[in-house]
PDB file of N, CA and C in Angstrom:
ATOM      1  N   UNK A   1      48.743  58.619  51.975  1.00  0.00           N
ATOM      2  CA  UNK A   1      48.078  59.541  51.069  1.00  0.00           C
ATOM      3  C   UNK A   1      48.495  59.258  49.628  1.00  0.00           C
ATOM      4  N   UNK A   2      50.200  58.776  49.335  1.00  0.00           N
ATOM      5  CA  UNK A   2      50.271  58.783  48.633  1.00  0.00           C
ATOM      6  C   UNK A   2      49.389  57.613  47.534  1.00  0.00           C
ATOM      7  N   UNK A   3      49.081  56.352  48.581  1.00  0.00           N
ATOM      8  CA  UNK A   3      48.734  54.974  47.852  1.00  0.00           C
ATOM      9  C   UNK A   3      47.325  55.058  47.596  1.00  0.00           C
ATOM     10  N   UNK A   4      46.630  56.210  47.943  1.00  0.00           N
ATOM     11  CA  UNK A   4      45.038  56.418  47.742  1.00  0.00           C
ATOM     12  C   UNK A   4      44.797  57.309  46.663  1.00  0.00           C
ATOM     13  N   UNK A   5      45.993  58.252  46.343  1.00  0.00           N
ATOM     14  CA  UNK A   5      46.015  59.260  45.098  1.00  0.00           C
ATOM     15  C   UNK A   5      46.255  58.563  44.213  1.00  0.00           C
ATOM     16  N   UNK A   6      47.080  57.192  44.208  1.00  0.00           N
ATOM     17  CA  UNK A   6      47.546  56.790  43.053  1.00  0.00           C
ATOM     18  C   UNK A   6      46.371  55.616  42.895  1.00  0.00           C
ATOM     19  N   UNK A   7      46.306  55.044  43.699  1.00  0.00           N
ATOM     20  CA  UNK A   7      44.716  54.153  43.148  1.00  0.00           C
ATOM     21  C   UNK A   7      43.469  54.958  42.857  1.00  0.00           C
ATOM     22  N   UNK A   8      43.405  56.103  42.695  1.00  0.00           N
ATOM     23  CA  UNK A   8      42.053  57.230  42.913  1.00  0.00           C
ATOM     24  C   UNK A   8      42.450  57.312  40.965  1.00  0.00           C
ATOM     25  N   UNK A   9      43.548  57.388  40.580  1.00  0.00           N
ATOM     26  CA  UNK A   9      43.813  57.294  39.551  1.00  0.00           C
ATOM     27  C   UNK A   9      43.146  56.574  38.486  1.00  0.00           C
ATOM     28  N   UNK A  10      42.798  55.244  39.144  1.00  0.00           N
ATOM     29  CA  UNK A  10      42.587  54.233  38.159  1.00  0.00           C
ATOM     30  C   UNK A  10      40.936  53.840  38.527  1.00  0.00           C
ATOM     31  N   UNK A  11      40.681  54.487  39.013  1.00  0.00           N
ATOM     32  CA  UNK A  11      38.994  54.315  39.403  1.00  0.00           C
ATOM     33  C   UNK A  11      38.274  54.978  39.131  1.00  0.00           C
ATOM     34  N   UNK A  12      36.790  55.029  39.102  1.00  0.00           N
ATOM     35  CA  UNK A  12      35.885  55.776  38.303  1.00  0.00           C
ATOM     36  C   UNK A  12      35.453  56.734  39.670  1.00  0.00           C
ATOM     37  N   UNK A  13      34.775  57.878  39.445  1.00  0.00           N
ATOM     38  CA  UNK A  13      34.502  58.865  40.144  1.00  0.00           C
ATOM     39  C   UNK A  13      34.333  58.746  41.829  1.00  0.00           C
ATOM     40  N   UNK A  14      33.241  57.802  41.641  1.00  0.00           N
ATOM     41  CA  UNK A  14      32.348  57.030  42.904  1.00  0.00           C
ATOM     42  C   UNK A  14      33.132  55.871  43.925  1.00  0.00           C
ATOM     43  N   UNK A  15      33.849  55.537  42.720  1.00  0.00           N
ATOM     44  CA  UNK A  15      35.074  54.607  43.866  1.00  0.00           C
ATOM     45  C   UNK A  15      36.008  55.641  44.049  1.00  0.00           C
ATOM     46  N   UNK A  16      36.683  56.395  43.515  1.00  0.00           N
ATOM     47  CA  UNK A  16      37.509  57.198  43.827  1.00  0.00           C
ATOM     48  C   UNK A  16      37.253  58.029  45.117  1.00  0.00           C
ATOM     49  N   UNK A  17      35.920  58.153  45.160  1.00  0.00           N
ATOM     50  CA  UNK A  17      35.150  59.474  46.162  1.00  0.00           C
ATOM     51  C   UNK A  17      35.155  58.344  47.221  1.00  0.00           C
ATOM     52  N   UNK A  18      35.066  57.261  47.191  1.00  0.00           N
ATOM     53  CA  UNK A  18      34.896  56.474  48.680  1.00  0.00           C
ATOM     54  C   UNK A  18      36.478  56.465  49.239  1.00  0.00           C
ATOM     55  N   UNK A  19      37.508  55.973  48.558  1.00  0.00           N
ATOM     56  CA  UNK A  19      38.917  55.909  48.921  1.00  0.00           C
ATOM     57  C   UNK A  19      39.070  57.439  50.177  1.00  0.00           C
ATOM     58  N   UNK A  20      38.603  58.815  49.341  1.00  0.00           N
ATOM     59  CA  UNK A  20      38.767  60.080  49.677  1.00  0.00           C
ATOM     60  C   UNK A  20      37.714  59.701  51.564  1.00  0.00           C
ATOM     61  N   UNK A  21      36.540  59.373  51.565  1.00  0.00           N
ATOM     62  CA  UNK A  21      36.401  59.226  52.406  1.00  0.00           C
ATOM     63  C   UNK A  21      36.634  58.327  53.577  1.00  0.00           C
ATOM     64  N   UNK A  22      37.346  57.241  53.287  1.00  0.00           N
ATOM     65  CA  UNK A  22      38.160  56.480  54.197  1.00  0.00           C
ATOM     66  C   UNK A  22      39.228  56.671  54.661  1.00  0.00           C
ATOM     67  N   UNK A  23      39.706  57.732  53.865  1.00  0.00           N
ATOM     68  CA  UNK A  23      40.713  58.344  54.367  1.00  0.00           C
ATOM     69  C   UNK A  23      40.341  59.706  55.387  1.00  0.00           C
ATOM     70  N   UNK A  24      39.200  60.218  54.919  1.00  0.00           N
ATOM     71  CA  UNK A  24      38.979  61.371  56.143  1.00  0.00           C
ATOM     72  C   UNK A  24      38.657  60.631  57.530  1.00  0.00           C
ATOM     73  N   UNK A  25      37.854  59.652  57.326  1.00  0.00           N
ATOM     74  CA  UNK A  25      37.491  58.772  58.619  1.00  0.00           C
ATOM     75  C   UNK A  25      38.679  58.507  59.539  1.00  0.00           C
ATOM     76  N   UNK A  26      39.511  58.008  58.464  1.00  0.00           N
ATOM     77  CA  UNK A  26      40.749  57.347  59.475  1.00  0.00           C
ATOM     78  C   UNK A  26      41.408  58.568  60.141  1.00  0.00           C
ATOM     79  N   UNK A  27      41.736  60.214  59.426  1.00  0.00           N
ATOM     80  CA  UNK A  27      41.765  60.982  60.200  1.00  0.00           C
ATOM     81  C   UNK A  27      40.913  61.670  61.626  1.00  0.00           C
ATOM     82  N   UNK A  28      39.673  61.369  61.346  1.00  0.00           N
ATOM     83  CA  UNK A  28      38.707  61.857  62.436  1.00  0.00           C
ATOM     84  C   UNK A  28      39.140  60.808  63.112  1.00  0.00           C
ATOM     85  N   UNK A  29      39.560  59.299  63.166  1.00  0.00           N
ATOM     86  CA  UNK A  29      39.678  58.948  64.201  1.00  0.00           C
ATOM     87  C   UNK A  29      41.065  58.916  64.800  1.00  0.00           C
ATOM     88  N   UNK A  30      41.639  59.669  63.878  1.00  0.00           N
ATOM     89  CA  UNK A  30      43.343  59.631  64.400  1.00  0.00           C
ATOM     90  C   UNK A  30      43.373  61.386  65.794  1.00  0.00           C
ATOM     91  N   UNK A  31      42.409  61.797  64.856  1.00  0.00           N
ATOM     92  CA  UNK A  31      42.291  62.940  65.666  1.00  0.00           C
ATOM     93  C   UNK A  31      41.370  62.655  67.118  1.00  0.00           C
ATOM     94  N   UNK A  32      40.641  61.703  67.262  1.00  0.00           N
ATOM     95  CA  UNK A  32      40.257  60.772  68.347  1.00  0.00           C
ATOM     96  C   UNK A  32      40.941  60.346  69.331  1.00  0.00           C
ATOM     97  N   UNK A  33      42.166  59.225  68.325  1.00  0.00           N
ATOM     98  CA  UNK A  33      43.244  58.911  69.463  1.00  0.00           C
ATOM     99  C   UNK A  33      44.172  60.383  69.851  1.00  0.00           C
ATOM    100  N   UNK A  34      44.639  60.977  69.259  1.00  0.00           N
ATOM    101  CA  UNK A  34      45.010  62.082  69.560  1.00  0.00           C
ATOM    102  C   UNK A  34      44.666  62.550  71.001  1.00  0.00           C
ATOM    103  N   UNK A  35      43.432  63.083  70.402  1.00  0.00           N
ATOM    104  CA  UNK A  35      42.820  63.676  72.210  1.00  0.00           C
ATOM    105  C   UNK A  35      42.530  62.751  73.414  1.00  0.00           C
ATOM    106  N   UNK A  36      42.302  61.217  73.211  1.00  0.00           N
ATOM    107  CA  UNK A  36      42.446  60.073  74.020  1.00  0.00           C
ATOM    108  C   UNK A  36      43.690  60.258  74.745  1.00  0.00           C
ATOM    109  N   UNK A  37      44.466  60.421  73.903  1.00  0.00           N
ATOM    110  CA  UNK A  37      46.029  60.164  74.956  1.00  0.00           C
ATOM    111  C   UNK A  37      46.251  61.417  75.619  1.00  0.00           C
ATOM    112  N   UNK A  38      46.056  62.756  74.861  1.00  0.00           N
ATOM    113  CA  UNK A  38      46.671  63.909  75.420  1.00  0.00           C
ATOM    114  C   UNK A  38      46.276  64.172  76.367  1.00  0.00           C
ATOM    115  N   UNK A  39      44.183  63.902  76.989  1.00  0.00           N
ATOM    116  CA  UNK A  39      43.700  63.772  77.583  1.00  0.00           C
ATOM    117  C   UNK A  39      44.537  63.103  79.052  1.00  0.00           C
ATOM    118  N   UNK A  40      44.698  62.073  78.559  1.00  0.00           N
ATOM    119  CA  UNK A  40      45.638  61.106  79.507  1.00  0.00           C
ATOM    120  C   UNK A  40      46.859  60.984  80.302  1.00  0.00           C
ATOM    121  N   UNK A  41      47.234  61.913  79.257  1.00  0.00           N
ATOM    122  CA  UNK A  41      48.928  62.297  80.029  1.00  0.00           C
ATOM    123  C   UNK A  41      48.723  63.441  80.489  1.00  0.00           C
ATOM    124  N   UNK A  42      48.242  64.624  79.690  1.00  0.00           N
ATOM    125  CA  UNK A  42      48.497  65.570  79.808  1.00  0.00           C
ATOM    126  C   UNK A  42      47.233  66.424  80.687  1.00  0.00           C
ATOM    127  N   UNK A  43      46.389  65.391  80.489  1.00  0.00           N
ATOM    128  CA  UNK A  43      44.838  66.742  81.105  1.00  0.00           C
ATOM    129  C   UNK A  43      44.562  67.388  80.824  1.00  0.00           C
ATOM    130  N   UNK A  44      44.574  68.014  79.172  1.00  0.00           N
ATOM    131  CA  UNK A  44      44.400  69.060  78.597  1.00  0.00           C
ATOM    132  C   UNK A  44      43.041  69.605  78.685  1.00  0.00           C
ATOM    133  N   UNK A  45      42.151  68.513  78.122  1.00  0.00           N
ATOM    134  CA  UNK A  45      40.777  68.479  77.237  1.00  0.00           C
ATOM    135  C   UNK A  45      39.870  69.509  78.724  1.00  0.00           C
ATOM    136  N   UNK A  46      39.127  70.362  78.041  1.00  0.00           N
ATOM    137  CA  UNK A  46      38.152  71.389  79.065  1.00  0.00           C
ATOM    138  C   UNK A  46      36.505  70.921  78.973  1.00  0.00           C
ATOM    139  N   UNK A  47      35.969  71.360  79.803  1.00  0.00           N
ATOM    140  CA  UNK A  47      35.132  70.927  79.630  1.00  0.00           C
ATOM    141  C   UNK A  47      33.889  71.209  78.706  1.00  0.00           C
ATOM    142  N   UNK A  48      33.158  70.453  77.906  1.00  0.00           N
ATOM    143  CA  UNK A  48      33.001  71.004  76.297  1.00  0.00           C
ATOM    144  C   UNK A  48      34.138  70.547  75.192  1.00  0.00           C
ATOM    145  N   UNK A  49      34.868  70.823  75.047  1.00  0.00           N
ATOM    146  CA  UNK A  49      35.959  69.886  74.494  1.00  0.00           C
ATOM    147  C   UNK A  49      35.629  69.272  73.611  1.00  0.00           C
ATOM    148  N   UNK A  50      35.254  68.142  73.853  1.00  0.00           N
ATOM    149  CA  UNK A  50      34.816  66.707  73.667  1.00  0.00           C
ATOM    150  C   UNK A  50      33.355  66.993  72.287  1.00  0.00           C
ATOM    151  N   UNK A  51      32.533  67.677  73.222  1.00  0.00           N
ATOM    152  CA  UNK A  51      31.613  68.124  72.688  1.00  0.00           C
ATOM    153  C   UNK A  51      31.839  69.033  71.336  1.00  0.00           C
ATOM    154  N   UNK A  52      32.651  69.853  71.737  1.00  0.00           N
ATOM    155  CA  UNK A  52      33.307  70.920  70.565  1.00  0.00           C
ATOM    156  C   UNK A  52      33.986  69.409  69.354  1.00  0.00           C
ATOM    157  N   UNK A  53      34.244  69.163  69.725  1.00  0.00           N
ATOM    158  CA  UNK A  53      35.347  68.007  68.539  1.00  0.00           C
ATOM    159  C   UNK A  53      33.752  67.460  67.920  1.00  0.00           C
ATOM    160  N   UNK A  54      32.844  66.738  68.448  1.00  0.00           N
ATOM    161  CA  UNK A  54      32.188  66.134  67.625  1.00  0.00           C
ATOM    162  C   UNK A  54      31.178  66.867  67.026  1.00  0.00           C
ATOM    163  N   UNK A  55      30.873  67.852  67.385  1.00  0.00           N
ATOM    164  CA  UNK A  55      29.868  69.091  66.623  1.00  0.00           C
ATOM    165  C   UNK A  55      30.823  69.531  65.233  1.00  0.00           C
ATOM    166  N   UNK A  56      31.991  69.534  66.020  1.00  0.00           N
ATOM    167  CA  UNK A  56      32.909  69.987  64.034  1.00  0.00           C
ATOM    168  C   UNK A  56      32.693  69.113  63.366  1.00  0.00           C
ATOM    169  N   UNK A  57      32.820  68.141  63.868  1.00  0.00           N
ATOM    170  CA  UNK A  57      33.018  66.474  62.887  1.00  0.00           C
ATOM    171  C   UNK A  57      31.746  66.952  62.418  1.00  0.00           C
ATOM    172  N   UNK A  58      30.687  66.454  62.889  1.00  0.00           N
ATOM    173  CA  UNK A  58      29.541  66.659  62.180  1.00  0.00           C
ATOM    174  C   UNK A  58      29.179  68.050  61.086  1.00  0.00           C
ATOM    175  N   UNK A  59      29.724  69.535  61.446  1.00  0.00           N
ATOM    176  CA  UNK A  59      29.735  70.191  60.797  1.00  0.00           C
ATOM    177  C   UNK A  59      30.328  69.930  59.208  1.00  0.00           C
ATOM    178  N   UNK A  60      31.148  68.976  59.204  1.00  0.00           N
ATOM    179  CA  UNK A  60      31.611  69.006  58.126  1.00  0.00           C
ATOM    180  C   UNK A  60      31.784  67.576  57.216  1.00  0.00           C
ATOM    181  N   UNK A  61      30.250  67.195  58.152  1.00  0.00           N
ATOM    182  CA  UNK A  61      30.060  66.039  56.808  1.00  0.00           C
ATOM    183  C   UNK A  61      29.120  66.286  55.807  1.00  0.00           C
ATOM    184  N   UNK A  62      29.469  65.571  54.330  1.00  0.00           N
ATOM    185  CA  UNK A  62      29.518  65.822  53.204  1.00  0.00           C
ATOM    186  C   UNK A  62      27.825  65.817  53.334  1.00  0.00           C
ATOM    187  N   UNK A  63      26.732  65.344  54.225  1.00  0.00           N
ATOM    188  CA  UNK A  63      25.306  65.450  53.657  1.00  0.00           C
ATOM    189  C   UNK A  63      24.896  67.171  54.196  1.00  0.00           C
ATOM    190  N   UNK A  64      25.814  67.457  55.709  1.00  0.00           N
ATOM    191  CA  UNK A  64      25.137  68.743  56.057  1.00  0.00           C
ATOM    192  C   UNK A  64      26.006  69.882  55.231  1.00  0.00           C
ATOM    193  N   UNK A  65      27.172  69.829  54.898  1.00  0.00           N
ATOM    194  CA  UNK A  65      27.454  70.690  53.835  1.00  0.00           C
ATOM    195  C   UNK A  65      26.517  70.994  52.640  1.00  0.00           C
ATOM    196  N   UNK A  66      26.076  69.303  51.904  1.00  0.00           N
ATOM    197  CA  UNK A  66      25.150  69.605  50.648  1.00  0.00           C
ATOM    198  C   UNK A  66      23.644  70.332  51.264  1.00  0.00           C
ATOM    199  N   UNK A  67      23.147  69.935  52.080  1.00  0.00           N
ATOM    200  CA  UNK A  67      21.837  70.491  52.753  1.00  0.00           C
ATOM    201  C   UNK A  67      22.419  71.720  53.583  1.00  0.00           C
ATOM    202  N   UNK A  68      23.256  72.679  53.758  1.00  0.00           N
ATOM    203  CA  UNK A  68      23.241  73.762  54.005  1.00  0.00           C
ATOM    204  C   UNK A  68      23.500  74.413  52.775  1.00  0.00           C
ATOM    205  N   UNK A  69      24.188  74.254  51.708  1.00  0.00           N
ATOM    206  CA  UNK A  69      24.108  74.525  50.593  1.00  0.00           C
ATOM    207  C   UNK A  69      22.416  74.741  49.466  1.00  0.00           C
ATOM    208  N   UNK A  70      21.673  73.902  49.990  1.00  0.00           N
ATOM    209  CA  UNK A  70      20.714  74.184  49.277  1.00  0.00           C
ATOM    210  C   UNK A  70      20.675  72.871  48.509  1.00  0.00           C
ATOM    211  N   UNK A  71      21.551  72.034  48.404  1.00  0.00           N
ATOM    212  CA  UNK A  71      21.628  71.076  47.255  1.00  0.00           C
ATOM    213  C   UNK A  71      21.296  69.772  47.937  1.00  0.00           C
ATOM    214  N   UNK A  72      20.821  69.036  46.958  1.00  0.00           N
ATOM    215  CA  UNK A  72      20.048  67.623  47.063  1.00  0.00           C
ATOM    216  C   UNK A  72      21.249  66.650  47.994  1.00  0.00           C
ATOM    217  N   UNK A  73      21.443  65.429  48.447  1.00  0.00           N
ATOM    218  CA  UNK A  73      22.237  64.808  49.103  1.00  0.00           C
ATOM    219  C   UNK A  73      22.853  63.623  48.019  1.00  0.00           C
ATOM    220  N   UNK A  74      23.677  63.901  48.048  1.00  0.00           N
ATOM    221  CA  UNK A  74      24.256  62.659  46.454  1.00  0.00           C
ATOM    222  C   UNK A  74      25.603  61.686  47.184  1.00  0.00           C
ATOM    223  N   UNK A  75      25.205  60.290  47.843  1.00  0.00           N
ATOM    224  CA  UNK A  75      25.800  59.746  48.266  1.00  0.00           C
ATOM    225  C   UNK A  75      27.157  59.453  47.415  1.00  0.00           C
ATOM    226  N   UNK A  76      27.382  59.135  46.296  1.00  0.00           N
ATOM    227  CA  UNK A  76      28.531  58.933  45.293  1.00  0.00           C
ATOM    228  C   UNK A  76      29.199  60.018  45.328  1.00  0.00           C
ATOM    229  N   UNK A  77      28.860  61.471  45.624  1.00  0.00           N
ATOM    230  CA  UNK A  77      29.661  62.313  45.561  1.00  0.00           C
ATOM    231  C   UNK A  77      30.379  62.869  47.026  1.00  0.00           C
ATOM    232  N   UNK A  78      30.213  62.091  48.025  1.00  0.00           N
ATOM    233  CA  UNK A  78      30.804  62.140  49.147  1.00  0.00           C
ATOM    234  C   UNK A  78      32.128  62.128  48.966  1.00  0.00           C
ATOM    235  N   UNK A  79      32.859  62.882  49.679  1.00  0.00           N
ATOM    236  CA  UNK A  79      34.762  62.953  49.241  1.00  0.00           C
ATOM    237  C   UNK A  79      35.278  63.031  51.334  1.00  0.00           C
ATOM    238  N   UNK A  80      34.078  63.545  52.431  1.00  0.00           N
ATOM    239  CA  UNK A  80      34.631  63.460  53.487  1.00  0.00           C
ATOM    240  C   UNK A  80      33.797  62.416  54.632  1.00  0.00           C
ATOM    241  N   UNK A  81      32.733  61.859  53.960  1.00  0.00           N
ATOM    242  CA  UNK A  81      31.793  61.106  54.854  1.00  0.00           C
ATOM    243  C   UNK A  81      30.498  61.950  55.733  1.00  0.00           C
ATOM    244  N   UNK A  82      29.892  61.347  55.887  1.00  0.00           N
ATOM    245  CA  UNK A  82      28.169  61.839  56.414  1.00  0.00           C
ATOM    246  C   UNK A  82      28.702  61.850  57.204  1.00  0.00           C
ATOM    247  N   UNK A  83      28.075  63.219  58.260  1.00  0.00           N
ATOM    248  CA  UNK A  83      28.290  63.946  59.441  1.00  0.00           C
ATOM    249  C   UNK A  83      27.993  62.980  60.625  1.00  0.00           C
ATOM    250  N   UNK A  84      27.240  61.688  60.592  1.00  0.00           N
ATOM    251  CA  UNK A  84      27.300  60.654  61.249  1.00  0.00           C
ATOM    252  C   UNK A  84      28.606  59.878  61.307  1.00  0.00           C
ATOM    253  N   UNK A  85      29.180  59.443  60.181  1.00  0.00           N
ATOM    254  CA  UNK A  85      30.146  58.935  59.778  1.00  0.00           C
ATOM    255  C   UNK A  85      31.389  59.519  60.605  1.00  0.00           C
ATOM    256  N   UNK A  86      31.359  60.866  60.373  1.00  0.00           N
ATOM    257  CA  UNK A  86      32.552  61.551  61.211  1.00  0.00           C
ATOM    258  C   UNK A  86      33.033  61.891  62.347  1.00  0.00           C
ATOM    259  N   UNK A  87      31.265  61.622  62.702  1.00  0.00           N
ATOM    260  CA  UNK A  87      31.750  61.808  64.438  1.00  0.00           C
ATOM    261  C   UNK A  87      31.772  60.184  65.475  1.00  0.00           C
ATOM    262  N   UNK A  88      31.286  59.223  64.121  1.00  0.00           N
ATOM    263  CA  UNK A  88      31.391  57.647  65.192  1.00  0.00           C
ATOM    264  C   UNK A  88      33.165  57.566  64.929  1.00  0.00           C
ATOM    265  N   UNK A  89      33.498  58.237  63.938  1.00  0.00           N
ATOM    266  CA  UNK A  89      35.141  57.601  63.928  1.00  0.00           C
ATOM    267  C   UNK A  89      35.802  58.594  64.887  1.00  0.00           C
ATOM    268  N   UNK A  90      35.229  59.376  65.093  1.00  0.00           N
ATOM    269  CA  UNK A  90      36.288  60.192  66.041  1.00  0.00           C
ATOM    270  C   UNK A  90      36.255  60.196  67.064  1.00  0.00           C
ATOM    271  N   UNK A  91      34.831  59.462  67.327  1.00  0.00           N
ATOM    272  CA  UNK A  91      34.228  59.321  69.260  1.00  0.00           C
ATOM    273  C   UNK A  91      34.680  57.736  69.103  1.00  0.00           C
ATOM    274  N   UNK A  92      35.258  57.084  68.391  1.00  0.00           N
ATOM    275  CA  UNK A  92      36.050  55.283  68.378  1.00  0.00           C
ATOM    276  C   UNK A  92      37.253  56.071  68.672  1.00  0.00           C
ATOM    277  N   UNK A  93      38.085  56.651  67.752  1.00  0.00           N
ATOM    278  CA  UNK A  93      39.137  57.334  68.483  1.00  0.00           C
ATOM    279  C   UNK A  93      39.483  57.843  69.530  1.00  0.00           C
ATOM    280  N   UNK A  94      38.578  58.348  70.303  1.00  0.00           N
ATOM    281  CA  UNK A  94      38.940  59.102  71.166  1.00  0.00           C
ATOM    282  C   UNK A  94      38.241  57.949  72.354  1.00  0.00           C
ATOM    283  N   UNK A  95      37.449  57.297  72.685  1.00  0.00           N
ATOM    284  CA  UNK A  95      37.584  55.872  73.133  1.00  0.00           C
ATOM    285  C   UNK A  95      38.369  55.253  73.548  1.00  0.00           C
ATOM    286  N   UNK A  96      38.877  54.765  72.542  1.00  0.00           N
ATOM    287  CA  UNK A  96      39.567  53.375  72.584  1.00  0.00           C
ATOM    288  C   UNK A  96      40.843  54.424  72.456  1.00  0.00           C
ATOM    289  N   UNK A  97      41.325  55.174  71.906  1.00  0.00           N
ATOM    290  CA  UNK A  97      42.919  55.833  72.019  1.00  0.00           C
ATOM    291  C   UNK A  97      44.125  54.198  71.633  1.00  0.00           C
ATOM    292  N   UNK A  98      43.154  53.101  70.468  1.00  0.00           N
ATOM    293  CA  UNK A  98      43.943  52.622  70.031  1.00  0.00           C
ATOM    294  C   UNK A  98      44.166  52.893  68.349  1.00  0.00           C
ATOM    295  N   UNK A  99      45.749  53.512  68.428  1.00  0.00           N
ATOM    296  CA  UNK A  99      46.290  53.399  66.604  1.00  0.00           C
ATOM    297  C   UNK A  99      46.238  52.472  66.090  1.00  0.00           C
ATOM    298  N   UNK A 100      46.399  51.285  66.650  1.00  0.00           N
ATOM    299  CA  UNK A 100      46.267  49.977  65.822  1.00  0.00           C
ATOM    300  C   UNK A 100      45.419  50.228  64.636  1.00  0.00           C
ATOM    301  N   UNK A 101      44.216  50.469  65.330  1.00  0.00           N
ATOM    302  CA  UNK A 101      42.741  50.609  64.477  1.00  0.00           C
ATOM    303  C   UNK A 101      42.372  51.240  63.313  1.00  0.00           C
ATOM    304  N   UNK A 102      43.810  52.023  63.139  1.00  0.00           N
ATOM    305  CA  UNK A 102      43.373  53.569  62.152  1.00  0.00           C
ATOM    306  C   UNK A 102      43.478  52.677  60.644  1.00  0.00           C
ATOM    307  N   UNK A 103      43.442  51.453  60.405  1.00  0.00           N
ATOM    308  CA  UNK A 103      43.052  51.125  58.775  1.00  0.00           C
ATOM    309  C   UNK A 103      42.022  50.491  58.966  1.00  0.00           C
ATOM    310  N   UNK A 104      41.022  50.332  60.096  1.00  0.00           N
ATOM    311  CA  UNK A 104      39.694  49.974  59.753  1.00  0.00           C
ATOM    312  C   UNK A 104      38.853  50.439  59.161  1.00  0.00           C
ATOM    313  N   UNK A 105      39.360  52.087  58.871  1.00  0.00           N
ATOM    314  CA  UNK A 105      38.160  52.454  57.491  1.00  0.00           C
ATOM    315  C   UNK A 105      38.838  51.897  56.172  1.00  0.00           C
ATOM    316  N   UNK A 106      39.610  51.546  56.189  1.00  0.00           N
ATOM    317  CA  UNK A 106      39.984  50.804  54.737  1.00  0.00           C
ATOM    318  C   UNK A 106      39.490  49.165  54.656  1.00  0.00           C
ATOM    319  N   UNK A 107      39.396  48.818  55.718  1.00  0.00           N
ATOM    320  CA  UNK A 107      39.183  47.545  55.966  1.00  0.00           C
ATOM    321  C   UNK A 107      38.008  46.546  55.808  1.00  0.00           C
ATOM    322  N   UNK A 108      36.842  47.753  56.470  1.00  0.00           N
ATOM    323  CA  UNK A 108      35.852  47.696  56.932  1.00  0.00           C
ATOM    324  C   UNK A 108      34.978  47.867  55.124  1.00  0.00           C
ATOM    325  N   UNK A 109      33.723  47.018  55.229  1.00  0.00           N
ATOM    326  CA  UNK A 109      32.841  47.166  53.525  1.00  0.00           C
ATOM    327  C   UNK A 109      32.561  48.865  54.035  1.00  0.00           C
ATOM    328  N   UNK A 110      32.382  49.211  52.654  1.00  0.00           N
ATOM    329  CA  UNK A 110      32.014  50.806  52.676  1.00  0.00           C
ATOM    330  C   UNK A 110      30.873  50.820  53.323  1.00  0.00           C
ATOM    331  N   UNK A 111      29.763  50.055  53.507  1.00  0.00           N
ATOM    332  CA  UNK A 111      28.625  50.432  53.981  1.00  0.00           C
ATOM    333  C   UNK A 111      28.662  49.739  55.531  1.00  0.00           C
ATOM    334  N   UNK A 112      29.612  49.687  55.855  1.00  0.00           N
ATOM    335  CA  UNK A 112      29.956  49.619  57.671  1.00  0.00           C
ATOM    336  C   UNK A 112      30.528  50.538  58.309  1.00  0.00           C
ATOM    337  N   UNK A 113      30.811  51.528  57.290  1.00  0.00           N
ATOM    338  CA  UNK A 113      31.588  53.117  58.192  1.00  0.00           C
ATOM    339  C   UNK A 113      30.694  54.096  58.941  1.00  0.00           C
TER     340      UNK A 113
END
């Protein structure tokens, strides 16, 4: 967090706002592996679950926030990723339940997330 605040520093709005969303990605999919493993050891996850996790994801990407808001869709001003965006990283997470993976949203061109 700290190395994305401090490069967010030196960038103009729109690059800054993409850093912000590669970083939410890599959480939706950390929260992926998360339930991958707990799933695994533990047997937690109910049924719906699964379903419940990716309906939030989607609840709270940056196009259905602006379109429940009333407001136009302004890709540059994205800070958590399109509600698409949030739920392929968290259904890769919860998949594959590999950490390795969690800097492929940094990795990956912005327009492959």
């Amino acid at each position: 967090l700290g190395q994305v605040q401090r490069k967010q520093q030196q960038l103009p709005e729109a690059e800054s706002n993409r850093l912000l969303v590669r970083l939410e990605l890599q959480a939706d999919f950390l929260a992926g592996v998360w339930a991958h493993h707990a799933q695994r050891m533990k047997n937690i996850l109910e049924s719906g679950d699964v379903e419940s996790g990716i309906r939030a994801a989607a609840a709270v990407g940056d196009d259905t926030i602006m379109k429940n808001a009333g407001r136009r869709v302004v890709l540059d001003a994205f800070t958590h990723g399109s509600s698409a965006q949030r739920m392929r990283w968290f259904v890769l997470g919860l998949e594959t339940g590999d950490v390795s993976r969690m800097n492929d949203t940094f990795e990956l061109p912005y327009d492959e997330l």
